[in-house]
Structures are given as structure tokens and as C-alpha cells.
N, C-alpha and C. Protein backbone atom coordinates (compact mmCIF):
# COMPACT_ATOMS: atom_id res chain seq x y z
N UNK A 1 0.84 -1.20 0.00
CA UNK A 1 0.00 0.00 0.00
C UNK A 1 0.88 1.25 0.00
N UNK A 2 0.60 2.40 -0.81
CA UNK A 2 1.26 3.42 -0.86
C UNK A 2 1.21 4.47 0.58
N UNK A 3 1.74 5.90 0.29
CA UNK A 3 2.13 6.49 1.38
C UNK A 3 0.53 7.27 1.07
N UNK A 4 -0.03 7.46 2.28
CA UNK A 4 -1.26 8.68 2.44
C UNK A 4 -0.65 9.78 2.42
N UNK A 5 -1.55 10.99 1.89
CA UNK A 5 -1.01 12.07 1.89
C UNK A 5 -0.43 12.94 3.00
N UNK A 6 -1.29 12.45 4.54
CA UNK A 6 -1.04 12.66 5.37
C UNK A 6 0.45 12.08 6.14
N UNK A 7 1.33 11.08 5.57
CA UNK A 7 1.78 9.81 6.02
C UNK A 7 3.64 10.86 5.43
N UNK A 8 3.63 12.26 6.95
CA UNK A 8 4.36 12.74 6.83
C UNK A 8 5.66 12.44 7.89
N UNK A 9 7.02 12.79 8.25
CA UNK A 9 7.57 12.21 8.90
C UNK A 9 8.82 13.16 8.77
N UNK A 10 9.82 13.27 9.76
CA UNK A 10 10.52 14.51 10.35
C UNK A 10 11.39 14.04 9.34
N UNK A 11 12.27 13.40 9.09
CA UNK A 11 13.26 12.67 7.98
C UNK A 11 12.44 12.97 6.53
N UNK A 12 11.23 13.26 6.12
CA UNK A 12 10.74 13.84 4.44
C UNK A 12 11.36 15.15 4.88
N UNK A 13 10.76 16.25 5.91
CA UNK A 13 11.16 17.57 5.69
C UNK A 13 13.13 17.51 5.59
N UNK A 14 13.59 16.87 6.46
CA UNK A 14 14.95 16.88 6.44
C UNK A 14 16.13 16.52 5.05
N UNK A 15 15.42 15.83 4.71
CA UNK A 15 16.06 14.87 3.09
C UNK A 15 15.06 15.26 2.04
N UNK A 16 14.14 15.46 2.17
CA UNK A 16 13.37 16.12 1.08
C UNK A 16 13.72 17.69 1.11
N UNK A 17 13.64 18.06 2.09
CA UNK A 17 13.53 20.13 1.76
C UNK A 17 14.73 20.44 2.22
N UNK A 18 15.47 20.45 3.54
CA UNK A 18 16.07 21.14 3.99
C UNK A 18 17.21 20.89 3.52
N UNK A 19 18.03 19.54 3.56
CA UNK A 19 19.44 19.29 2.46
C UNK A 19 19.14 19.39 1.32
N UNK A 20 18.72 19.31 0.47
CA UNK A 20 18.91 19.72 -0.98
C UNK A 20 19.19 21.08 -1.09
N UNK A 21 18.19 21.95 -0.09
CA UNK A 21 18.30 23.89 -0.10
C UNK A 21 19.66 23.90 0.15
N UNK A 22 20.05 22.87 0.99
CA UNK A 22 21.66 23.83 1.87
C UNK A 22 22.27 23.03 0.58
N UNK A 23 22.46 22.21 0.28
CA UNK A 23 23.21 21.97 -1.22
C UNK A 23 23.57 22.80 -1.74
N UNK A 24 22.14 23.22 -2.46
CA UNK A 24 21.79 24.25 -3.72
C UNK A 24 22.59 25.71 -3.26
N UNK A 25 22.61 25.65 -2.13
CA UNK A 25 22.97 27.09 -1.45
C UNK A 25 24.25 27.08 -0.94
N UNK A 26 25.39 26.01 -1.04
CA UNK A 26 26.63 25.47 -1.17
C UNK A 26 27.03 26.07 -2.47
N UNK A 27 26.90 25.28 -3.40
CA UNK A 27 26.66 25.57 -4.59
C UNK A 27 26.86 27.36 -5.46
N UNK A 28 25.87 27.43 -4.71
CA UNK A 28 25.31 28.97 -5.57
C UNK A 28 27.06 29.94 -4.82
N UNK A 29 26.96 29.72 -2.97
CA UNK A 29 27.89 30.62 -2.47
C UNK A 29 29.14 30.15 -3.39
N UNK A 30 29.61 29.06 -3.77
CA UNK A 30 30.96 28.80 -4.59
C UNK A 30 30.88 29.39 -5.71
N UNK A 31 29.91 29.36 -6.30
CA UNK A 31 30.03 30.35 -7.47
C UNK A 31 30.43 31.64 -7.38
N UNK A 32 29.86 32.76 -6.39
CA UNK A 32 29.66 33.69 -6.43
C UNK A 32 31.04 34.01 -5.59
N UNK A 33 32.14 33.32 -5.11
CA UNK A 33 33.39 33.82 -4.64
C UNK A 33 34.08 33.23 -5.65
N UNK A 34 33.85 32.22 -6.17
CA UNK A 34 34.95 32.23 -7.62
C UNK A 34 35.69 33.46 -8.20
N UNK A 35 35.13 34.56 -8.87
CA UNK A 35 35.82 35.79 -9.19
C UNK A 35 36.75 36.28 -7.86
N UNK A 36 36.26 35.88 -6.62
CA UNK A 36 37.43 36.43 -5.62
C UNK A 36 38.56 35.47 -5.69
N UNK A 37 38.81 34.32 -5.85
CA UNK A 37 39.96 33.08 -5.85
C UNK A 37 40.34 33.58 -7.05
N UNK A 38 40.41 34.05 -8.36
CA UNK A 38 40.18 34.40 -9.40
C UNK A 38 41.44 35.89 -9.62
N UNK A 39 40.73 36.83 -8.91
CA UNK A 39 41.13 38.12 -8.61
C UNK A 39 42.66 37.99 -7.47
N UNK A 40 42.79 37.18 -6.61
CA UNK A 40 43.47 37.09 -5.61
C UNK A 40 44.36 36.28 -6.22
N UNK A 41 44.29 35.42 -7.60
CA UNK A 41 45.58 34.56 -8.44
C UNK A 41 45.22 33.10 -7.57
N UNK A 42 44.18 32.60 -7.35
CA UNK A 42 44.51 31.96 -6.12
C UNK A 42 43.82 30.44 -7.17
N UNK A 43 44.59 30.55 -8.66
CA UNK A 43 44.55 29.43 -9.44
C UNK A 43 44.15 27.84 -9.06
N UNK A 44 45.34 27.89 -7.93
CA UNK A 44 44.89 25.99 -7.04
C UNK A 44 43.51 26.03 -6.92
N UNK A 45 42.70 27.07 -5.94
CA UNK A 45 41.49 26.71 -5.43
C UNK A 45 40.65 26.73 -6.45
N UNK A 46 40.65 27.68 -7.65
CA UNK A 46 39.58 26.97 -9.09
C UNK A 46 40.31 25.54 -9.63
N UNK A 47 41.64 25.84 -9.30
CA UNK A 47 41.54 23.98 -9.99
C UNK A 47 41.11 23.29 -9.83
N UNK A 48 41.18 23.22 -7.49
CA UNK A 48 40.54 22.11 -6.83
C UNK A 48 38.80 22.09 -7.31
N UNK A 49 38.10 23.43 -7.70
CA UNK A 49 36.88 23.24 -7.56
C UNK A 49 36.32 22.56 -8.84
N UNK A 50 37.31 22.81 -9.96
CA UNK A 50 37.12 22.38 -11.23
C UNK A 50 37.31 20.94 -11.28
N UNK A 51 38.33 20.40 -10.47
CA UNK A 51 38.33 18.95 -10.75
C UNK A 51 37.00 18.28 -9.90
N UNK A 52 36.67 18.84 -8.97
CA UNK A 52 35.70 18.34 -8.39
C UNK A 52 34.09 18.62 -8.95
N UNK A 53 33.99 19.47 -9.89
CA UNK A 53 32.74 19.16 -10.66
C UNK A 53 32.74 18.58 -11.61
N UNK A 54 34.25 17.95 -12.16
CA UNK A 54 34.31 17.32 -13.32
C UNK A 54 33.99 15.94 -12.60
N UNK A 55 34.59 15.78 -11.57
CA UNK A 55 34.74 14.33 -11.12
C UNK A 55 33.12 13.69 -10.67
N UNK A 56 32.47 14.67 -10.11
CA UNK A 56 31.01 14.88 -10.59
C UNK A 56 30.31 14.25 -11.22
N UNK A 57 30.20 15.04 -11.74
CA UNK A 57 29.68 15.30 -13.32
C UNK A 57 30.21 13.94 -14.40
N UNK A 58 31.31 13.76 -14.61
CA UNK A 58 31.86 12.76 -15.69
C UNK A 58 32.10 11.78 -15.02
N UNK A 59 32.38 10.99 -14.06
CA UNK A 59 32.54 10.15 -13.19
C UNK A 59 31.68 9.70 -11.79
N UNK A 60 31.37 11.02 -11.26
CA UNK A 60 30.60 10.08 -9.98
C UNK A 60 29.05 9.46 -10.13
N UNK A 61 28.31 10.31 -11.23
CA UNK A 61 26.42 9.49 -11.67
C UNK A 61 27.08 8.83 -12.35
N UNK A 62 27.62 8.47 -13.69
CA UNK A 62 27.49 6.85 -13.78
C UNK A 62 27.92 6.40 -13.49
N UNK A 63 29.14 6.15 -12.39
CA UNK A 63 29.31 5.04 -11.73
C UNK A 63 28.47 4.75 -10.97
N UNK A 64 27.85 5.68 -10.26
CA UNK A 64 26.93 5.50 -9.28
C UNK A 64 25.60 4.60 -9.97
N UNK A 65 25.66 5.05 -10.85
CA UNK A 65 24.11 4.29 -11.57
C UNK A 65 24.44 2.95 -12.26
N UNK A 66 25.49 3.07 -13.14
CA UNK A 66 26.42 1.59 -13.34
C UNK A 66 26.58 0.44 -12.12
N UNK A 67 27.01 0.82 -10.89
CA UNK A 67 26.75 0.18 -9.86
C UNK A 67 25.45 -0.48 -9.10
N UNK A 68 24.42 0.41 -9.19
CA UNK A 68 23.18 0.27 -8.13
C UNK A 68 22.16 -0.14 -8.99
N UNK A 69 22.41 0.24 -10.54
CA UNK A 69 21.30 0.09 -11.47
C UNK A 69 21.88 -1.40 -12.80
N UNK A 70 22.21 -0.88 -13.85
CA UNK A 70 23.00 -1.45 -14.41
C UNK A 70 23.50 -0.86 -15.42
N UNK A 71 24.31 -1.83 -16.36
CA UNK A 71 25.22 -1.15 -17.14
C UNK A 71 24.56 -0.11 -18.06
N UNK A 72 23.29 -0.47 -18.39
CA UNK A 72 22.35 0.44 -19.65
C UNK A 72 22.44 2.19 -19.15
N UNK A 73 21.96 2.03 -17.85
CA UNK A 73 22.16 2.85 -17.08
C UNK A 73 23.06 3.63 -16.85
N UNK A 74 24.22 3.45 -16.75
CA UNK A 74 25.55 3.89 -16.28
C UNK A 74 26.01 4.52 -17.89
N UNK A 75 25.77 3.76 -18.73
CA UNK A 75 26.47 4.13 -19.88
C UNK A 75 25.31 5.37 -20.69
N UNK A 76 24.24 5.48 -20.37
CA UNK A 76 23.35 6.34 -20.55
C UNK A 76 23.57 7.73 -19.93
N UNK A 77 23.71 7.53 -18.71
CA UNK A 77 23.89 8.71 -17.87
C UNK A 77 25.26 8.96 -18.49
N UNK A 78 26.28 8.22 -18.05
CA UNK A 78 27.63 9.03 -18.57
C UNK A 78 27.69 9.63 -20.44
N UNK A 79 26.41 9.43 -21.31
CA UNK A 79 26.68 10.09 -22.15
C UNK A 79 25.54 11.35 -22.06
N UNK A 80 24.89 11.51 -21.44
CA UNK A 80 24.37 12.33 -21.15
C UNK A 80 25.20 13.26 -20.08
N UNK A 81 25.91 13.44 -19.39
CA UNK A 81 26.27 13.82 -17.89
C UNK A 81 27.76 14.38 -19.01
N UNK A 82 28.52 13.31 -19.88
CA UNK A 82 29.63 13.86 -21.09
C UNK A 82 29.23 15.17 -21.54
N UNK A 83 27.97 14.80 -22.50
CA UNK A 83 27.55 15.92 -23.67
C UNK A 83 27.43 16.77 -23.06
N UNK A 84 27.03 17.37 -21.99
CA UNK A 84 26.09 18.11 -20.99
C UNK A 84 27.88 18.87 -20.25
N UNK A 85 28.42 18.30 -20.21
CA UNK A 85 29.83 19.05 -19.48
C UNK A 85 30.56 19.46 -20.84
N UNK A 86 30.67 18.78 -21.77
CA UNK A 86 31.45 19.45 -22.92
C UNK A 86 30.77 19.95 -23.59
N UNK A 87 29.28 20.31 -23.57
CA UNK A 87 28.27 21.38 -23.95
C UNK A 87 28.83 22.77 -22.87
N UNK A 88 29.01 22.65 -21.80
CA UNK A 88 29.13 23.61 -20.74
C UNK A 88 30.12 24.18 -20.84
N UNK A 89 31.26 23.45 -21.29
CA UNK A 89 32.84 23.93 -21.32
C UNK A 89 32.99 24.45 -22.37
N UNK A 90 32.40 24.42 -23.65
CA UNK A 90 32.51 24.79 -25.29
C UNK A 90 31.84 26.39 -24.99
N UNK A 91 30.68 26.77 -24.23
CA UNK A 91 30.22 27.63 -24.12
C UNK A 91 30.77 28.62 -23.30
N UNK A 92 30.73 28.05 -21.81
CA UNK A 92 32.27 28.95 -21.07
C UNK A 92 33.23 29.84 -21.79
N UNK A 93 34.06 28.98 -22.70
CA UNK A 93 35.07 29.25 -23.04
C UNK A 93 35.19 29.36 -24.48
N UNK A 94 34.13 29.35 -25.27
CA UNK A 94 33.88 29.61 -26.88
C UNK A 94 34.91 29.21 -27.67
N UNK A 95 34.51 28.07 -27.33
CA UNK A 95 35.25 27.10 -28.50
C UNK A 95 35.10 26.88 -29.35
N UNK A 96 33.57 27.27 -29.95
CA UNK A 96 33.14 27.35 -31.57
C UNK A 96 33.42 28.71 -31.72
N UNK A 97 33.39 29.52 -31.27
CA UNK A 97 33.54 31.15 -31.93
C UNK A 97 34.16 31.16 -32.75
N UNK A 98 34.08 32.63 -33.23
CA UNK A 98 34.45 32.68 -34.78
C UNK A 98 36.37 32.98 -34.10
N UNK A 99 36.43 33.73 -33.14
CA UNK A 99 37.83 34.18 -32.56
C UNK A 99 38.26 32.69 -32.58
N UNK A 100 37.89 31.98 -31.65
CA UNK A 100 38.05 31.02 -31.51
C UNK A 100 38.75 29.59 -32.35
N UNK A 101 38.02 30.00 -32.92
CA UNK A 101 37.86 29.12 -34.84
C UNK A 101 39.98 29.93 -35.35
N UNK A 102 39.69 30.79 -35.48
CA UNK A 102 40.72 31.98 -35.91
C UNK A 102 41.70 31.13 -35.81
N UNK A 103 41.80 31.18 -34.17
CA UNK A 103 43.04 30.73 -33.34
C UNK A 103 43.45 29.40 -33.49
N UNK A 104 42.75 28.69 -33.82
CA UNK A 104 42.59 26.91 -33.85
C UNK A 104 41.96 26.44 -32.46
N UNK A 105 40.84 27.05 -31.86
CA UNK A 105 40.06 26.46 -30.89
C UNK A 105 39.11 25.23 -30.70
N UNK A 106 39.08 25.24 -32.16
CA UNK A 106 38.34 24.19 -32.54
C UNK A 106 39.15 22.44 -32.28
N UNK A 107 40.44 22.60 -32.04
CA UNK A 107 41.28 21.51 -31.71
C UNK A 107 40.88 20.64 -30.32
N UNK A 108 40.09 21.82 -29.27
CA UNK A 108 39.66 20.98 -28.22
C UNK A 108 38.71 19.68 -28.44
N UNK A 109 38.17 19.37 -29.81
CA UNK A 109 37.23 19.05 -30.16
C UNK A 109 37.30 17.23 -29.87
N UNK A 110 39.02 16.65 -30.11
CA UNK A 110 38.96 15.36 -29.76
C UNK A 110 39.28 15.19 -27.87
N UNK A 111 39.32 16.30 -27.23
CA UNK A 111 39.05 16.31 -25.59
C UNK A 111 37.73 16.18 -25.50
N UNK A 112 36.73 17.58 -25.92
CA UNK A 112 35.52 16.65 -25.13
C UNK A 112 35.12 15.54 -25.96
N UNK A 113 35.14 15.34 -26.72
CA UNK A 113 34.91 13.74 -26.92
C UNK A 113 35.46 12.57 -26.50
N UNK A 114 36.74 12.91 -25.47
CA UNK A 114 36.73 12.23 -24.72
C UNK A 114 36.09 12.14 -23.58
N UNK A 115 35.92 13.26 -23.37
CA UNK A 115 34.71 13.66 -22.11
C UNK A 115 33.70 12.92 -21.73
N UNK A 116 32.85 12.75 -22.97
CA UNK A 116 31.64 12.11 -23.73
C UNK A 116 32.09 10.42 -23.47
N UNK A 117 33.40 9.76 -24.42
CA UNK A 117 32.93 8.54 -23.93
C UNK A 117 33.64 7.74 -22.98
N UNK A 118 34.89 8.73 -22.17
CA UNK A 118 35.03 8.20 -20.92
C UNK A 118 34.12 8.05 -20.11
N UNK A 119 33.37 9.11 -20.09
CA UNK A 119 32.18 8.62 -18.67
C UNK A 119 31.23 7.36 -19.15
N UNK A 120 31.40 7.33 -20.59
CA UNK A 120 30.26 6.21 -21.14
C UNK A 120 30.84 5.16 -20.41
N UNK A 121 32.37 4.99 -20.74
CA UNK A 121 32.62 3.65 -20.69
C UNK A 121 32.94 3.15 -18.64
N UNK A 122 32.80 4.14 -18.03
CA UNK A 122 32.75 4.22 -16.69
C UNK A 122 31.54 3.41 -16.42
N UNK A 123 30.33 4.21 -16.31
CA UNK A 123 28.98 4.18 -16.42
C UNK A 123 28.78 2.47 -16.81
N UNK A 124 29.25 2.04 -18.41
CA UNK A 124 28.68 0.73 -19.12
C UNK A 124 29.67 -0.32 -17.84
N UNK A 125 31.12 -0.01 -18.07
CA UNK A 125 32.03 -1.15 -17.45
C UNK A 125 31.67 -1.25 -16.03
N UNK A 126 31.37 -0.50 -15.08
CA UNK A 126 31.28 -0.50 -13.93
C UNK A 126 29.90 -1.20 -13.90
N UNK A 127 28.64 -1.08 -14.53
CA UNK A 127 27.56 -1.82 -14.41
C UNK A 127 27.67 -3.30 -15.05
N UNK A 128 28.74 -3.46 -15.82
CA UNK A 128 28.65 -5.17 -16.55
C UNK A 128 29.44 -5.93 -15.31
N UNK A 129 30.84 -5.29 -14.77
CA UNK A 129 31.71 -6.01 -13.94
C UNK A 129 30.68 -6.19 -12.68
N UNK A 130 30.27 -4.90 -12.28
CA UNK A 130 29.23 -5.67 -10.90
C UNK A 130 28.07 -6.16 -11.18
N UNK A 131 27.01 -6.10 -11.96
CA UNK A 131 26.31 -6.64 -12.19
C UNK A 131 25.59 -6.64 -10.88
N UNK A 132 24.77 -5.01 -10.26
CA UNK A 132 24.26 -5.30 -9.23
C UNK A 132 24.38 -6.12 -7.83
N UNK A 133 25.68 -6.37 -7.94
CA UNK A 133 26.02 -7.40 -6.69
C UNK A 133 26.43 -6.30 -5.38
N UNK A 134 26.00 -6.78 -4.39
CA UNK A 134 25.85 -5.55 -3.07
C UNK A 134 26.88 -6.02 -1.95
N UNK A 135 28.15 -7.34 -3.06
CA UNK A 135 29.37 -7.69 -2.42
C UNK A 135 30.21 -6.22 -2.55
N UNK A 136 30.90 -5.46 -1.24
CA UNK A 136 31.30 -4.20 -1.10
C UNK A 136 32.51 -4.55 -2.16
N UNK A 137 33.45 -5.19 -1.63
CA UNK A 137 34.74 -5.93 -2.46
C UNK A 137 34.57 -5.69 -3.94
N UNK A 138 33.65 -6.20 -4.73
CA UNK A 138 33.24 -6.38 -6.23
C UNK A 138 32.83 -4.96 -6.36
N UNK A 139 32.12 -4.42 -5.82
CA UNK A 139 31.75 -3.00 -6.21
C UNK A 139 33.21 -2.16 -6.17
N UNK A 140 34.05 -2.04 -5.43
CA UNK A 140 35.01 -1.67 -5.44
C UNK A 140 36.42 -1.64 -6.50
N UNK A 141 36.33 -3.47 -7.11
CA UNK A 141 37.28 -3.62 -8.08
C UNK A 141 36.61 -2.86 -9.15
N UNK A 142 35.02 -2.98 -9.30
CA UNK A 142 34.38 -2.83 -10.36
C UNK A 142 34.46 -0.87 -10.56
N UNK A 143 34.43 -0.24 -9.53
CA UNK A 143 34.46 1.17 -9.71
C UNK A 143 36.42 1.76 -10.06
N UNK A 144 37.32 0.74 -9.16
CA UNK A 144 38.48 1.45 -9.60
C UNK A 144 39.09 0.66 -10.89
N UNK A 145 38.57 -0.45 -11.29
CA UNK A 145 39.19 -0.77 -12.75
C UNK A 145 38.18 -0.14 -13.82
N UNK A 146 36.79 0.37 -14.02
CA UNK A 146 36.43 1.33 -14.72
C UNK A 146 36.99 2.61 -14.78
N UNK A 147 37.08 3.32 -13.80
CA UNK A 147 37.44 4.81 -13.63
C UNK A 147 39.21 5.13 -13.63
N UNK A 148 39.69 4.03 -13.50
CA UNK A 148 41.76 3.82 -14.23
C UNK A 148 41.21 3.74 -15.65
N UNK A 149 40.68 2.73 -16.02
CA UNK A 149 40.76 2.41 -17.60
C UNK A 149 39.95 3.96 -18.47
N UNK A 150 39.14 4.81 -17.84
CA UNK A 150 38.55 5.78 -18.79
C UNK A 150 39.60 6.68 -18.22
N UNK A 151 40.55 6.92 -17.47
CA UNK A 151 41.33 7.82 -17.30
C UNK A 151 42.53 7.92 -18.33
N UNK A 152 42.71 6.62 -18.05
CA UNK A 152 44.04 6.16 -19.15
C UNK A 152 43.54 6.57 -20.32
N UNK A 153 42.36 6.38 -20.99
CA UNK A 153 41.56 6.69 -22.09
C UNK A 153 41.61 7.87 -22.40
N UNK A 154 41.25 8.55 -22.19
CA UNK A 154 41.14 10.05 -21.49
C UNK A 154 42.24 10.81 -21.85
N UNK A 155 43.02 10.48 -21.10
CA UNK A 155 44.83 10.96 -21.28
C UNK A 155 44.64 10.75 -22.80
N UNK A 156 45.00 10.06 -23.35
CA UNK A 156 45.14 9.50 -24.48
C UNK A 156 44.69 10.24 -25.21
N UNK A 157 43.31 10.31 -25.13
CA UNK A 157 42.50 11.37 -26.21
C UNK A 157 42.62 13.15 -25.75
N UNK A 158 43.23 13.24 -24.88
CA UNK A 158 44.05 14.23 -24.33
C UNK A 158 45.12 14.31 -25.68
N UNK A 159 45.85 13.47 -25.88
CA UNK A 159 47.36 13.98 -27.18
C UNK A 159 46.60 14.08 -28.29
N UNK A 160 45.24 13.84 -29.08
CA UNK A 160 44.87 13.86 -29.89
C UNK A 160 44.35 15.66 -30.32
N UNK A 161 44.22 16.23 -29.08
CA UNK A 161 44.13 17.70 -29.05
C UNK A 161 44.81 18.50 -30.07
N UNK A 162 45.26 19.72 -30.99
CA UNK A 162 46.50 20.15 -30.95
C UNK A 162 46.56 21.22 -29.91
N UNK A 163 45.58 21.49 -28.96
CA UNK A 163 45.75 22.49 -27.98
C UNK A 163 46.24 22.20 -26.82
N UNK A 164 46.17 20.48 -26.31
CA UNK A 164 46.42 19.87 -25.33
C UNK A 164 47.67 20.88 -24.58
N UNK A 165 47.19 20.87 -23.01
CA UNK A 165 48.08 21.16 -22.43
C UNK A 165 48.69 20.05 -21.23
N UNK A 166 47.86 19.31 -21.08
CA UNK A 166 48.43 17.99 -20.17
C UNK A 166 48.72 16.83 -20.40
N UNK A 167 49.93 16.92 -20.20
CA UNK A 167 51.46 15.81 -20.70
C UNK A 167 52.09 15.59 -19.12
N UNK A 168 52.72 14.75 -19.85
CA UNK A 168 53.70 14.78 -18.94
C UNK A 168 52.85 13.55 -17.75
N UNK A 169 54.07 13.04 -16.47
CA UNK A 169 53.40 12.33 -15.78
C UNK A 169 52.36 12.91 -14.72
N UNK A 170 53.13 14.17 -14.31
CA UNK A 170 52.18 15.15 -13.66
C UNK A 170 50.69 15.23 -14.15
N UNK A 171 50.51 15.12 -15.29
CA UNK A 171 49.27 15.28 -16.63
C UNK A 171 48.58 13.82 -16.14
N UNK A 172 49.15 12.85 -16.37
CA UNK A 172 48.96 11.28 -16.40
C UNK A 172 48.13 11.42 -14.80
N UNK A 173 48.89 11.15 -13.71
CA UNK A 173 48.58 11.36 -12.42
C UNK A 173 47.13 12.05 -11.92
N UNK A 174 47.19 13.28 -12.44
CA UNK A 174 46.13 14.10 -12.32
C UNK A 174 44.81 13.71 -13.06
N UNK A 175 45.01 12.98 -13.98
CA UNK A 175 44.03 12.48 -14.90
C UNK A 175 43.28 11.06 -14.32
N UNK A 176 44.20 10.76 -14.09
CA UNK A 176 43.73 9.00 -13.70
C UNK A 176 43.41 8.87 -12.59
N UNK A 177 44.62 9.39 -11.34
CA UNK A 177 44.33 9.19 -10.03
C UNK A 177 42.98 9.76 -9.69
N UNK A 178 42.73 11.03 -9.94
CA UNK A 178 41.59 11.59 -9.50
C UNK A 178 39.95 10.58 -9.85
N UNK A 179 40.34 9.79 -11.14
CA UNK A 179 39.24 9.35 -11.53
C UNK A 179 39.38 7.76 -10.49
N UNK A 180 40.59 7.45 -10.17
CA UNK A 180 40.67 6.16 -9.43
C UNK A 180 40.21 6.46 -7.91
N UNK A 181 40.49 7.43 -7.54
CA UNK A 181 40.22 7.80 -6.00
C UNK A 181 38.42 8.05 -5.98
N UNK A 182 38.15 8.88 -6.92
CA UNK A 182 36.80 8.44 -7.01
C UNK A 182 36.17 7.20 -7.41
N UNK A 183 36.64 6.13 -7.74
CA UNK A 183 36.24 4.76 -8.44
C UNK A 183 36.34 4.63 -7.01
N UNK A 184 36.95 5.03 -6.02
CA UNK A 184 36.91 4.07 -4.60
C UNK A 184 35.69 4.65 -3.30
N UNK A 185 35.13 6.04 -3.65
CA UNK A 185 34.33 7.09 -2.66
C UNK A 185 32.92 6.44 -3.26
N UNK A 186 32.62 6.46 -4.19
CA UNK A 186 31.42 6.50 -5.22
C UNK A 186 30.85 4.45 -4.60
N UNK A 187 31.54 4.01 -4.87
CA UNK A 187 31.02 1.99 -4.42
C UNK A 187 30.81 1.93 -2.10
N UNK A 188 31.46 3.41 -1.99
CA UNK A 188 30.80 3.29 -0.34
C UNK A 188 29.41 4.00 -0.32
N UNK A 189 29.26 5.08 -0.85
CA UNK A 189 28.02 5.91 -1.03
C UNK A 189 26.75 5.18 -1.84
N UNK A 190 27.00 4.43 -2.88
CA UNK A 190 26.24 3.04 -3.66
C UNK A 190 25.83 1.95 -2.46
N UNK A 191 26.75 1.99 -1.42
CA UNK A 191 26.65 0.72 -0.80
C UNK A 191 26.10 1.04 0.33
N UNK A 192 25.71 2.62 0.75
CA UNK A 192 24.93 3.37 1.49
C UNK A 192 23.56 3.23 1.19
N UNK A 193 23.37 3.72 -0.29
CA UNK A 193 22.07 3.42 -0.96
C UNK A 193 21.98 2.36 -0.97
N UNK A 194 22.33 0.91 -1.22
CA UNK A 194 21.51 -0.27 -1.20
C UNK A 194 21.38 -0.57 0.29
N UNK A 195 21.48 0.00 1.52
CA UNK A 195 21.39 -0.36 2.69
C UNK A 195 19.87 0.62 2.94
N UNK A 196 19.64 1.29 2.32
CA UNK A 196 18.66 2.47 2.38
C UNK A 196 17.40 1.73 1.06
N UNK A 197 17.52 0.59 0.57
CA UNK A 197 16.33 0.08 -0.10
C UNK A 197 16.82 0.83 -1.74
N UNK A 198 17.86 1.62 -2.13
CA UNK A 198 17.84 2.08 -3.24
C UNK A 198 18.06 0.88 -4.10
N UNK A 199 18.79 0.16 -4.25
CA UNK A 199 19.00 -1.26 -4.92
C UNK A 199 17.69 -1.90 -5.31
N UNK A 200 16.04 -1.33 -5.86
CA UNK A 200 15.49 -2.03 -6.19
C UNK A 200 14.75 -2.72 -7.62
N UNK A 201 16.03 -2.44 -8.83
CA UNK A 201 15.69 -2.94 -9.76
C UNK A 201 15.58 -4.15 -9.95
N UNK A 202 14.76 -5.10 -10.70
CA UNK A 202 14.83 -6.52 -10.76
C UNK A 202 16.27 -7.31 -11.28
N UNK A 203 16.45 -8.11 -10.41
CA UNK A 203 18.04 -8.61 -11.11
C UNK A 203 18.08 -9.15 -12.46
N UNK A 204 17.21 -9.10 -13.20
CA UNK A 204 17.36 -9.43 -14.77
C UNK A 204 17.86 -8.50 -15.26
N UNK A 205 17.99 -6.84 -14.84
CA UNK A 205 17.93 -5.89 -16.12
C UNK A 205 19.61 -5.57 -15.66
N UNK A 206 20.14 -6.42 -16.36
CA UNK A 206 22.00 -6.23 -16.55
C UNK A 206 21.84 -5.11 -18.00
């Protein structure tokens, strides 16, 4: 039997209204001091914030959904969650413009496409290797051998750039590790949700 309309409870206002606002309102305040980290040269702290919406964004929903859901899933979201960040970054930074174009901007063009199908292949590999299994261990190999292998990928389609600026092992490191350290945060938070009833697709739909 479903929930009555009345069939309210201190944990809906808390996880329904009040964390998502303070999220959203996390969120909004980082934006709006960016131009001060910005103005002050204070480069590291947009890096740190940049890698962390990439890691987001291109890595943490489909693994997350590759894991708890399945691979269809994972590889869906990460091309959606791709297009949607290298839609965001092309616009930012006018990468089709005509200036742009001028200069040879248009070279970023084999990066976000890596963008696009690293997270795919995060998203697909991480949902075929676990295959819904709510063994912590397997979720774990399954999130850091997806998120190494689209990093390595990644890099790669990184030299295909002619604008590329990250080489080097420093380049390598920053690319991969970040996506491996998240292959390891993302299978405890999954393994949060299936303790919380999120795990309830039928085990046929691999």
C-alpha cells in the first residue's frame, strides 16, 4: 500500500527540503566567490573546484548508476552527464567562436569527446563487472578498474588535441588518479544506498 497524503515524517522535511536547499545554497555561495579566488591569483582553489565538478559530473552518476542500477544505465547517464559538461565547457570558453575558430580552438574538439565517452565507458564497465552485486569488495574492483581504464583513455585522447596542455606524468597522475580515488568514494556511497532500499531494480535488467 502506498504512502497517504497525510503519512508525513521529520526525515521527508529533512532529506526532502532542507538538504537539498543547503546543497543548492553550497553551490550557488561557490560560485559567487569564484571571481574572488580568481582576482586574488589563487589558481589551485579553481583547480581544486574544477576537478571536483568534473569528477562529478563525468565520473561520480554513472558510476553510481552503473553500480546500483546497471550497465544500460551507467552508460546512458555518462553520455548524457559527457555531452552536458562538454556542452558547458565549449560555451564557457567559446570554443566554436568565430575568434576562436581563428586561433585553432576548434582543436579541443577530440578532448571533449573524450569527455563524452570516458564517462560512457565508466557508467557501461562499472555496471557489466558488478552486475548489481551488493558484495562491497566487487563493487570496489568494479568502480576502480572502470574509472583507471577511462582515465588512461582520457589521457590518451588528451594527445589527440592540438591544444592539449596535459602531458607529462604530472598530466597522467592528475588524470587518472583523481578518476581512481573516485572509483573508490562513489562503491561506499552506492553501498549506502543499497542499505537504504535504493538497490530495487529486478536482477534481470543487466
Amino acid at each position: 500500500m502506498g504512502l497517504k497524503w497525510k503519512d508525513w515524517n521529520r526525515s521527508d522535511i529533512i532529506y526532502g527540503i532542507i538538504v537539498p536547499f543547503v546543497v543548492v545554497l553550497v553551490i550557488v555561495g561557490l560560485s559567487s566567490v569564484t571571481w574572488f579566488f580568481s582576482y586574488q591569483s589563487m589558481g589551485f582553489v579553481i583547480g581544486i573546484v574544477s576537478t571536483i565538478e568534473e569528477m562529478l559530473v563525468l565520473v561520480a552518476i554513472p558510476l553510481l548508476l552503473g553500480l546500483v542500477w546497471n550497465r544500460w544505465a551507467g552508460g546512458a547517464s555518462g553520455f548524457l552527464m559527457g555531452s552536458i559538461y562538454s556542452i558547458w565547457w565549449a560555451v564557457q570558453y567559446g570554443v566554436f567562436s568565430s575568434r576562436s575558430f581563428l586561433m585553432g580552438g576548434t582543436g579541443f574538439g577530440p578532448t571533449m569527446l573524450g569527455w563524452v565517452l570516458s564517462a560512457i565507458l565508466i557508467g557501461y564497465m562499472s555496471g557489466t563487472l558488478n552486475k548489481r552485486s551488493e558484495n562491497f569488495r566487487r563493487m570496489i574492483i568494479a568502480g576502480v578498474v572502470s574509472t583507471t581504464l577511462s582515465g588512461i583513455f582520457l589521457f590518451g585522447m588528451f594527445h589527440l588535441s592540438s591544444l592539449n596542455v596535459i602531458t607529462g606524468l604530472d598530466g597522467f597522475l592528475i588524470t587518472v588518479l583523481t578518476r581512481t580515488a573516485t572509483g573508490i568514494v562513489i562503491p561506499i556511497i552506492a553501498k549506502v544506498f543499497m542499505w537504504y532500499g535504493m538497490n530495487v531494480i529486478p536482477q534481470r535488467s543487466y
